[in-house]
Protein backbone atom coordinates (compact mmCIF):
# COMPACT_ATOMS: atom_id res chain seq x y z
CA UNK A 1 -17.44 -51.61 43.38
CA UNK A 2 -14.33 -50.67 41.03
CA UNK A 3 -15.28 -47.10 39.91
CA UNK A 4 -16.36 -46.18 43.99
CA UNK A 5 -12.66 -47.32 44.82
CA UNK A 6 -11.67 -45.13 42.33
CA UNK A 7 -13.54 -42.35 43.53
CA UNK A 8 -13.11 -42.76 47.14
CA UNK A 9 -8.61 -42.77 46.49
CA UNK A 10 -9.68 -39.63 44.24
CA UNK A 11 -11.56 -37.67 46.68
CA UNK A 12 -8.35 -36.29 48.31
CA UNK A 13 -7.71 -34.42 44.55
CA UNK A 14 -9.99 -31.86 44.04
CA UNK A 15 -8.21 -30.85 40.54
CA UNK A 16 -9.18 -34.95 39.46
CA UNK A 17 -12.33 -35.93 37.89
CA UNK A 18 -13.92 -39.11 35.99
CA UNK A 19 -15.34 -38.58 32.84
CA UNK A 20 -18.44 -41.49 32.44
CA UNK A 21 -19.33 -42.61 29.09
CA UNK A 22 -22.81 -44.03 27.98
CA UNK A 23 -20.81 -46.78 25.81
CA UNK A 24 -17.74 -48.99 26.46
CA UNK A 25 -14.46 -47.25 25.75
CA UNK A 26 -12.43 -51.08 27.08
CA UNK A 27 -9.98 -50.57 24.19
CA UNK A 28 -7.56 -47.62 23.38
CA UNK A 29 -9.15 -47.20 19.94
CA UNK A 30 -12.90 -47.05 21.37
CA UNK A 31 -11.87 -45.01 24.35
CA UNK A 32 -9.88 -42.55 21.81
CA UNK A 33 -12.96 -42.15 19.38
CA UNK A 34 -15.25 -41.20 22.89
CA UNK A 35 -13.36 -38.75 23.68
CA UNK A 36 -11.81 -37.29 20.45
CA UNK A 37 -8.50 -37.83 21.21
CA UNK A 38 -5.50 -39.72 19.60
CA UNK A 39 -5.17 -43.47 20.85
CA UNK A 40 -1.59 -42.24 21.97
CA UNK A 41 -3.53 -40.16 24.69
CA UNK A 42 -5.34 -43.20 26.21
CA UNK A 43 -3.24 -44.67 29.47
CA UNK A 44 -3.66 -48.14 28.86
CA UNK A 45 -2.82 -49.78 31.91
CA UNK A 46 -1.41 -53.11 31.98
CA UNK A 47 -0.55 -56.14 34.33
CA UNK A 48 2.74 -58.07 33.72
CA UNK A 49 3.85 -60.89 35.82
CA UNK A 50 7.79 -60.10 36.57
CA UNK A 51 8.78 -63.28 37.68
CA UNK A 52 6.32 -64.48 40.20
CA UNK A 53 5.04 -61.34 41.23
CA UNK A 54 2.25 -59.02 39.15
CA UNK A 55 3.44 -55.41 38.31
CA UNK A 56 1.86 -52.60 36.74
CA UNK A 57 2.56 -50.37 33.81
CA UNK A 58 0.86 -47.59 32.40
CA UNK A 59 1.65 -46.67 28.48
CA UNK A 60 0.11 -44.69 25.54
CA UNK A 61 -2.60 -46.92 23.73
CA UNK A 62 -0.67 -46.85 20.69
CA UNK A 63 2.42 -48.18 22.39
CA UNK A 64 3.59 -51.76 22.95
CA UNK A 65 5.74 -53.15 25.75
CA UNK A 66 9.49 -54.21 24.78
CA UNK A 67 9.13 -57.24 27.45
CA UNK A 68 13.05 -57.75 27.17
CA UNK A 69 13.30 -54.10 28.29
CA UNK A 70 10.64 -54.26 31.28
CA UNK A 71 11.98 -57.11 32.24
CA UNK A 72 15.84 -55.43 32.77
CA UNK A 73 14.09 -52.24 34.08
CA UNK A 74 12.44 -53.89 36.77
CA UNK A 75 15.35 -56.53 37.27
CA UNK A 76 13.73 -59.96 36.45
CA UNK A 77 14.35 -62.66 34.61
CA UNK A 78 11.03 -63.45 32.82
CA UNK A 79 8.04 -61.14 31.76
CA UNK A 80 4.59 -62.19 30.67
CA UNK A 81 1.47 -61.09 30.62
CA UNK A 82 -0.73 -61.67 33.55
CA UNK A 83 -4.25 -63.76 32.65
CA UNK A 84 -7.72 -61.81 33.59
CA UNK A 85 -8.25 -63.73 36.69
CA UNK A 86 -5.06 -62.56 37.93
CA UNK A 87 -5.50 -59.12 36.72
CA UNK A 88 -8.69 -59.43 38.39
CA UNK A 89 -7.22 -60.60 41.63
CA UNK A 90 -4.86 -58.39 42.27
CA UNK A 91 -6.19 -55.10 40.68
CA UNK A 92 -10.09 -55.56 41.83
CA UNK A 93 -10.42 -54.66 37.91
CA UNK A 94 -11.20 -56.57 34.88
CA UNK A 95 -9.53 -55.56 32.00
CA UNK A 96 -11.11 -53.06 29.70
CA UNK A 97 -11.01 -50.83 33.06
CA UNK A 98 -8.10 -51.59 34.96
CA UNK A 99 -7.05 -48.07 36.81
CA UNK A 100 -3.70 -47.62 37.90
CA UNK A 101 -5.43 -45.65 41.04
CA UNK A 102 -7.52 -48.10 44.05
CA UNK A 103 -5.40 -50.96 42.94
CA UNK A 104 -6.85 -53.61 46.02
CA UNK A 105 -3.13 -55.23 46.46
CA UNK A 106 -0.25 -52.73 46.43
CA UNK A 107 1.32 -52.97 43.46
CA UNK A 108 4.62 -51.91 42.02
CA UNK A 109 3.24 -49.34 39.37
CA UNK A 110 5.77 -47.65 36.67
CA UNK A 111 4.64 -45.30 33.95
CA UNK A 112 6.44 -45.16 30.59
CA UNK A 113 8.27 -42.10 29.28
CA UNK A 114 6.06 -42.13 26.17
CA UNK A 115 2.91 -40.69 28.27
CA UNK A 116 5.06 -37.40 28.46
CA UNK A 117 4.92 -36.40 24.93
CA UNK A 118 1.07 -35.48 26.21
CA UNK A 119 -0.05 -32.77 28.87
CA UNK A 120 -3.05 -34.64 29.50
CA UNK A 121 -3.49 -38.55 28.88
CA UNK A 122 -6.98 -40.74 29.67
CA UNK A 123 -6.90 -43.37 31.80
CA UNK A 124 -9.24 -45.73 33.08
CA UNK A 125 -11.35 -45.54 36.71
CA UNK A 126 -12.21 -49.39 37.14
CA UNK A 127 -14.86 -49.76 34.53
CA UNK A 128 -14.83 -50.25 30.74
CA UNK A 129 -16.76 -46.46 30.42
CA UNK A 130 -15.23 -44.68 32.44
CA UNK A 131 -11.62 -42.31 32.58
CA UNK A 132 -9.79 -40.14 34.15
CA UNK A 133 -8.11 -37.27 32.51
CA UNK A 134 -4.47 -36.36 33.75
CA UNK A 135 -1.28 -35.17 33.62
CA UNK A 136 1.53 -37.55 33.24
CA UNK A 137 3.49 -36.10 36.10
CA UNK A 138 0.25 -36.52 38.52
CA UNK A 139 -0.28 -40.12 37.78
CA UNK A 140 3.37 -41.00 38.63
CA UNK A 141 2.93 -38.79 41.83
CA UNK A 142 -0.59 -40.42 42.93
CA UNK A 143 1.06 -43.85 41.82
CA UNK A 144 4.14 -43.51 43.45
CA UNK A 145 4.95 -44.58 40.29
CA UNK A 146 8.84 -45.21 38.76
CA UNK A 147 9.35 -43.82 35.44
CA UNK A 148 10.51 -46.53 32.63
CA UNK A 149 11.61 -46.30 28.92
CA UNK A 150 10.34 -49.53 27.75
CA UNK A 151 8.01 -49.09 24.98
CA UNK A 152 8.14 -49.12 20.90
């Protein structure tokens, strides 16, 4: 199960907790409104294909990926987004709830620059009502995440 995946990487960080919802929060907007925050606060985490070879990258909800400038940042020639069976494949998430923490394949994960501007962004714990409050600087730790300025 997604969210017990979730759990079981988080159980090593006492300071982390998911936050369960009765209703979906799958989009930025819904998950904002939940938990009265600005959609900039929501970690939307996303699956590219760089190439021939999924990536991950976790922005503000109210931010959209410059593909052009993922693609030089991660040093590819062609970006796209992945389709939900791949996201589903590789993540063990469907989106809505992908996490960027208990990823099944190891993933290259970057986080971009933009989730700084909060002390605390939401991100998702492998289902659609679910998140998982954090700092910015603990994701890309937990991640092993590489920071990226790639967003508009």
């Amino acid at each position: 199960m997604p969210l017990q995946r979730v759990k079981k990487v988080l159980e090593q960080y006492e300071d982390l907790k998911i936050v369960l919802f009765d209703d979906s929060t799958h989009t930025a907007e819904l998950a904002a409104q939940t938990l009265g925050v600005t959609v900039g606060q929501i970690a939307k985490t996303l699956v590219f294909m760089a190439d021939d070879s999924a990536i991950v990258i976790v922005t503000c909800g109210d931010k959209r990926v410059n593909t052009r400038q993922l693609a030089k940042a991660v040093g590819c020639k062609k970006i796209r987004f992945a389709d939900s069976l791949t996201v589903e494949a590789v993540t063990g998430f469907v989106p809505g709830g992908v996490s960027p923490v208990g990823l099944l394949e190891e993933l290259p994960v970057y986080v971009d620059q933009s989730l700084y501007e909060y002390d605390i962004v939401y991100a998702a714990a492998g289902t659609a009502n679910s998140a998982l409050p954090i700092r910015p600087a603990r994701l890309k730790q937990i991640t092993g995440a590489q920071i990226v300025d790639v967003c508009k």
